[in-house]
Protein backbone atom coordinates (compact mmCIF):
# COMPACT_ATOMS: atom_id res chain seq x y z
CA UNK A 1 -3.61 1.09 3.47
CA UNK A 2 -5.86 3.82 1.24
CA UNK A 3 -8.40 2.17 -0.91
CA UNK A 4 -8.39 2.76 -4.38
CA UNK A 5 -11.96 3.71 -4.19
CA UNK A 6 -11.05 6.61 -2.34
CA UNK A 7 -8.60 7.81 -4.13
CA UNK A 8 -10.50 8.17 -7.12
CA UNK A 9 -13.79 9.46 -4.99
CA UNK A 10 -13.43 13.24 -6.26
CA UNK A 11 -12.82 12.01 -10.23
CA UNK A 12 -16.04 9.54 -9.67
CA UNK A 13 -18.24 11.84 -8.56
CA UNK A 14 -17.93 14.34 -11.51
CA UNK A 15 -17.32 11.51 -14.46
CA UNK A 16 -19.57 8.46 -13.32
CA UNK A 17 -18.29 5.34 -12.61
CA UNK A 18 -18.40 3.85 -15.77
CA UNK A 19 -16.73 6.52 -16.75
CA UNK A 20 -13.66 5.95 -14.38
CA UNK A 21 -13.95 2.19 -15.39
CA UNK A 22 -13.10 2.75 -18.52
CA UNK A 23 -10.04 4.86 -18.07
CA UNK A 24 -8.71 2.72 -15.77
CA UNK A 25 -9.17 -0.16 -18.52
CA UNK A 26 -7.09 2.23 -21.50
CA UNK A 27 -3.31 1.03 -21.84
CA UNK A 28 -1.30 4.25 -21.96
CA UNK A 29 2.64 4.84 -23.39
CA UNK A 30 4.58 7.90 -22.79
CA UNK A 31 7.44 8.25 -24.66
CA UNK A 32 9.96 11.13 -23.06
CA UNK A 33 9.46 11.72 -19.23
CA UNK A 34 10.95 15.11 -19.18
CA UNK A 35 9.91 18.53 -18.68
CA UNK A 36 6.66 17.42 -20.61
CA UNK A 37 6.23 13.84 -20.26
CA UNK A 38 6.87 13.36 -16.03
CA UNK A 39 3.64 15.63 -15.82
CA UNK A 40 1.62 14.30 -18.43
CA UNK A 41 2.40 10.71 -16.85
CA UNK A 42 1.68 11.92 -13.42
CA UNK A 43 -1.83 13.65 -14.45
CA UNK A 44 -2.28 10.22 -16.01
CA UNK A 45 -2.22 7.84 -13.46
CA UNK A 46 -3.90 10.41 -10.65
CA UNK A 47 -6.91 10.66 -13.12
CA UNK A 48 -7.44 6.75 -12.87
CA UNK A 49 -5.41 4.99 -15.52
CA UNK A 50 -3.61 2.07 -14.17
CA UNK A 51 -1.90 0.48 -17.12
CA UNK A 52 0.60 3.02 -18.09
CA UNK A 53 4.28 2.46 -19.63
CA UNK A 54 6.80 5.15 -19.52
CA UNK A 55 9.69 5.08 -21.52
CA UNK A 56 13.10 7.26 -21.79
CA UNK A 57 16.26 6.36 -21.86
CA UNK A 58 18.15 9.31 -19.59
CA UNK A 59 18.97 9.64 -15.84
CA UNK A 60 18.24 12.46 -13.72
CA UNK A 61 20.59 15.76 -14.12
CA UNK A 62 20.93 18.99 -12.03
CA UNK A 63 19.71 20.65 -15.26
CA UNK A 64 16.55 18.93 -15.27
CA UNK A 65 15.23 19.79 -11.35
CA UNK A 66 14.02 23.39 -12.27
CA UNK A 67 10.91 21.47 -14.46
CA UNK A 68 10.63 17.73 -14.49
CA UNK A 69 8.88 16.29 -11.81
CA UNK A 70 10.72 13.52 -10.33
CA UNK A 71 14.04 15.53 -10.77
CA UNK A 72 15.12 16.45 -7.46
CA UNK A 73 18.76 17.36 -5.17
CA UNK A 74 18.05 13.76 -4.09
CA UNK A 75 17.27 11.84 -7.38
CA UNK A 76 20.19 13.14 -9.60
CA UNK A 77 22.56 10.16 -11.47
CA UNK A 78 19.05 8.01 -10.75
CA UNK A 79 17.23 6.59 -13.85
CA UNK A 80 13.90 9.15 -14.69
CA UNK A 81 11.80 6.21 -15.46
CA UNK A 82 12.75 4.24 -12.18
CA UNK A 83 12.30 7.38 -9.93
CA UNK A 84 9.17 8.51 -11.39
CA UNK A 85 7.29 4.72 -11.61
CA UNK A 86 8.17 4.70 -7.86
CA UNK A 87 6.47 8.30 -7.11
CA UNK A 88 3.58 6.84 -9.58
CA UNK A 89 2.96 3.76 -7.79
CA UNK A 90 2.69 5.96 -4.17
CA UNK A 91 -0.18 7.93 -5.66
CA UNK A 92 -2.06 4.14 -6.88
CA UNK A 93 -0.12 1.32 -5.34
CA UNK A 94 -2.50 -0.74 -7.95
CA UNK A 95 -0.99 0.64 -10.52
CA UNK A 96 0.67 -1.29 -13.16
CA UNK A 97 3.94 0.96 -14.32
CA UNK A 98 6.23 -0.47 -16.82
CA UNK A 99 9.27 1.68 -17.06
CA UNK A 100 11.48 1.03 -20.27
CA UNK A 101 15.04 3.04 -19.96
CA UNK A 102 15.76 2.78 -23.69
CA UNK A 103 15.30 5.14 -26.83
CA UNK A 104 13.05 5.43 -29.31
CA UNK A 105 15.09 5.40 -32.57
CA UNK A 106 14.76 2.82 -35.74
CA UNK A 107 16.62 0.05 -34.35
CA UNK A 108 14.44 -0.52 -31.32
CA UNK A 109 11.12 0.71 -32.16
CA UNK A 110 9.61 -2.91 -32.98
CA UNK A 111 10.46 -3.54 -29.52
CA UNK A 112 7.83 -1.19 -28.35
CA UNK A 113 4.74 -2.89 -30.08
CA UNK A 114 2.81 0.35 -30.48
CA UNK A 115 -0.06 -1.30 -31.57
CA UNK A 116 -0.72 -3.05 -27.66
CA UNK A 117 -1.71 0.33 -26.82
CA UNK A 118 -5.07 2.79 -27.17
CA UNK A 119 -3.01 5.68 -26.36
CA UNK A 120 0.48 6.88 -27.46
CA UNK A 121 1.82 9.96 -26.26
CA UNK A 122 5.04 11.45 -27.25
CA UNK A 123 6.67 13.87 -25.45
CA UNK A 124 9.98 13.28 -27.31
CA UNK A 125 12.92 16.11 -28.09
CA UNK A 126 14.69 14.29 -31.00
CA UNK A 127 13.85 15.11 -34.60
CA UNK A 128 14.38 12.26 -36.25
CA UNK A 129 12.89 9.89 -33.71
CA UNK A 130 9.79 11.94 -33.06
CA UNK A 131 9.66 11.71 -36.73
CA UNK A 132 9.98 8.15 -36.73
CA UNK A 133 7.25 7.64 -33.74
CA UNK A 134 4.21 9.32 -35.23
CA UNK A 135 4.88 8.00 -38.68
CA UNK A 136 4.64 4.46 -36.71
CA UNK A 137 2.22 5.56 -34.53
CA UNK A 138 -0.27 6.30 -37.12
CA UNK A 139 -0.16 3.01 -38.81
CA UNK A 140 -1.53 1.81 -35.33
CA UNK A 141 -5.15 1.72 -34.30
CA UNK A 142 -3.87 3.76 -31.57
CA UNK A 143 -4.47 7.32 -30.26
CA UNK A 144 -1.72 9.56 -30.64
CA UNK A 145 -1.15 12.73 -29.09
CA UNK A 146 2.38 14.74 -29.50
CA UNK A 147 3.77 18.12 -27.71
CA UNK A 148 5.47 20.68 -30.11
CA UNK A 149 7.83 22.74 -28.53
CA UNK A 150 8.13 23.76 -25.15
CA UNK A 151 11.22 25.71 -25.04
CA UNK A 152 11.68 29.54 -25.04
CA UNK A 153 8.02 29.88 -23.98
CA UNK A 154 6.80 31.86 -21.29
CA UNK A 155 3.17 32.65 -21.80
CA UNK A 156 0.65 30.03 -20.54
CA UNK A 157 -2.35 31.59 -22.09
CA UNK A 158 -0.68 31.06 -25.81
CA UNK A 159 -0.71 27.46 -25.02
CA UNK A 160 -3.21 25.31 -27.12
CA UNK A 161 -4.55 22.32 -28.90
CA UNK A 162 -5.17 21.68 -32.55
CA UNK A 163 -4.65 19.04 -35.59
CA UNK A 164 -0.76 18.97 -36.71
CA UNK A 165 -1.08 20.26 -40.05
CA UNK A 166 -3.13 23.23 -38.48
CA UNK A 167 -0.31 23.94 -35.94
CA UNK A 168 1.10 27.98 -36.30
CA UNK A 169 3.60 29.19 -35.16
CA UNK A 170 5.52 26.80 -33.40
CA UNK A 171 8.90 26.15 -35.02
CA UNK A 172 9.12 22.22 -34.48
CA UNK A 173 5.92 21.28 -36.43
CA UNK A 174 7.11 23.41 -38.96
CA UNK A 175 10.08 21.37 -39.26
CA UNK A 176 8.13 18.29 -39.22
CA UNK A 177 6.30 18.74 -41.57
CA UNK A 178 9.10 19.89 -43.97
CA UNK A 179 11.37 16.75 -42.81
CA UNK A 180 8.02 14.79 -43.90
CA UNK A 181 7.58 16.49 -47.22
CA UNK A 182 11.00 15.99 -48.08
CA UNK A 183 10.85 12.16 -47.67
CA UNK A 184 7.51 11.62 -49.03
CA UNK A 185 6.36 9.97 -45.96
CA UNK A 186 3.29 11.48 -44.64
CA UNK A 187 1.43 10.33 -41.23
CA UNK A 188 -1.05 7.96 -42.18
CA UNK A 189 -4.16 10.05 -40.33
CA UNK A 190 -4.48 13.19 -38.07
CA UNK A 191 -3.46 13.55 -34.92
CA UNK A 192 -3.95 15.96 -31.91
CA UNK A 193 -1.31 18.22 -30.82
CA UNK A 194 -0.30 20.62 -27.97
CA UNK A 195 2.05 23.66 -28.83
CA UNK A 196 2.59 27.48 -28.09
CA UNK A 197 2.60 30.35 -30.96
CA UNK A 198 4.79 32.42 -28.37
CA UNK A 199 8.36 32.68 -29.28
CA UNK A 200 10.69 33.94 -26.69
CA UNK A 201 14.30 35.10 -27.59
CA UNK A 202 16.79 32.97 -25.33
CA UNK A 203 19.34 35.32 -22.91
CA UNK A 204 22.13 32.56 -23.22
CA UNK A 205 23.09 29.63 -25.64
CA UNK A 206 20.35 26.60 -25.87
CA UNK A 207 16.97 26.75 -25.29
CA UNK A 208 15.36 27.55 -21.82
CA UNK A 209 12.33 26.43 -20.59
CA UNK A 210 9.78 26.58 -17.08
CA UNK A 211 8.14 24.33 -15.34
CA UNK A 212 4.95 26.33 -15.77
CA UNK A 213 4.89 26.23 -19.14
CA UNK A 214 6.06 22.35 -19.40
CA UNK A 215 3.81 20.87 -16.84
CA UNK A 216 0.62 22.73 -18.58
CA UNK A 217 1.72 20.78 -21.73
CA UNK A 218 1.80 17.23 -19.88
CA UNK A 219 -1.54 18.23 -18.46
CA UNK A 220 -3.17 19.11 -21.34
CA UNK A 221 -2.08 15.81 -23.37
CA UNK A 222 -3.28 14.17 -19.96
CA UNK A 223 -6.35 15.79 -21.04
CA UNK A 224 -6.88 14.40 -24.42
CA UNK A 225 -6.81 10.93 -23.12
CA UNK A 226 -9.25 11.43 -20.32
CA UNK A 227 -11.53 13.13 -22.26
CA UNK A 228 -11.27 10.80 -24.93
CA UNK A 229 -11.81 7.57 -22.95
CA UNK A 230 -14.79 8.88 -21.09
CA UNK A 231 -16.45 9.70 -24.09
């Protein structure tokens, strides 16, 4: 059996152990374990935190293996949440993984209790319900951090971090913040975002994306938490 102590030997000796103590005390939920969210859940929980809950409502498709992490030949028609709290709770057996396989949308969102949490991250792909999240998730005392658009990117250097409402150049804030405008509800307080100013013409119909480009996302919201609980 590995001991938790050293697992988390390389983090301790550059943050301090009070440091790691107090991530490992932060209650974490990711909504949308995809491209984005697997990664940012996986950075997570290898960077100490222990009380995590992931949440999305899909199963594993061939269409998902070239960038979500737990999507493999082997794991397709499985549940994403199920798969990836397994692969989570190899890295820290310790680990306390809830994995909710529902969606986020108006009728269940009570059901979530945002406010039991320090950290929200949303990772989702739906309009309406990523809407609907960080309009709740401001009303809560909790952090929130939310990835703009990862599709039809292919530069990882244009890849950054800033205040929604200071956002350029990335299509789905843009359309956030028109949807909220138009409906006079406005998130109650800033919030942290990641997002790209690249714009990539698709070859095909839809929108493609890489795993290099979606895993730097889920690290980099990864980032905002650990930086933010060590401070």
């Amino acid at each position: 059996m590995v001991d938790e102590k050293d697992i988390f030997q390389r983090s301790e000796l550059l943050l301090g152990g009070e440091a790691m103590e107090r991530i490992a005390q932060k209650r974490v939920i990711v909504f949308g374990v995809g491209g984005v969210g697997s990664w940012c859940a996986e950075a997570l929980v290898r960077s100490g935190i222990k009380q995590l809950t992931i949440v999305d409502s899909d199963s594993v498709c061939a269409s998902n293996i070239n960038r979500q992490l737990m999507a493999t030949t082997e794991t397709v028609g499985q549940v994403k949440v199920d798969v990836l709290r397994q692969r989570l709770l190899t890295i820290n057996p310790a680990a306390q993984i809830t994995a909710i396989h529902e969606f986020f949308n108006a009728e269940t969102a009570e059901s979530f209790h945002l406010e039991n949490y320090d950290y929200i991250i949303d990772a989702i792909d739906s309009l309406k319900d990523k809407a609907l999240l960080i309009l709740l998730a401001c009303r809560t005392e909790a952090k929130l951090y939310s990835s703009m658009g990862a599709a039809l990117k292919l530069d990882p250097t244009r890849i950054k971090i800033a205040e929604f409402w200071k956002v350029q150049g990335d299509p789905l804030a843009r359309v956030l913040r028109k949807r909220f405008k138009r409906e006079g509800q406005y998130p109650e307080r800033k919030f942290q975002c990641v997002y790209s100013d690249e714009l990539v013409e698709a070859q095909g119909e839809g929108k493609g994306s890489l795993v290099h480009i979606t895993a730097i996302f889920g690290m980099m919201l990864a980032s905002l938490v650990v930086q933010d609980a060590i401070k």
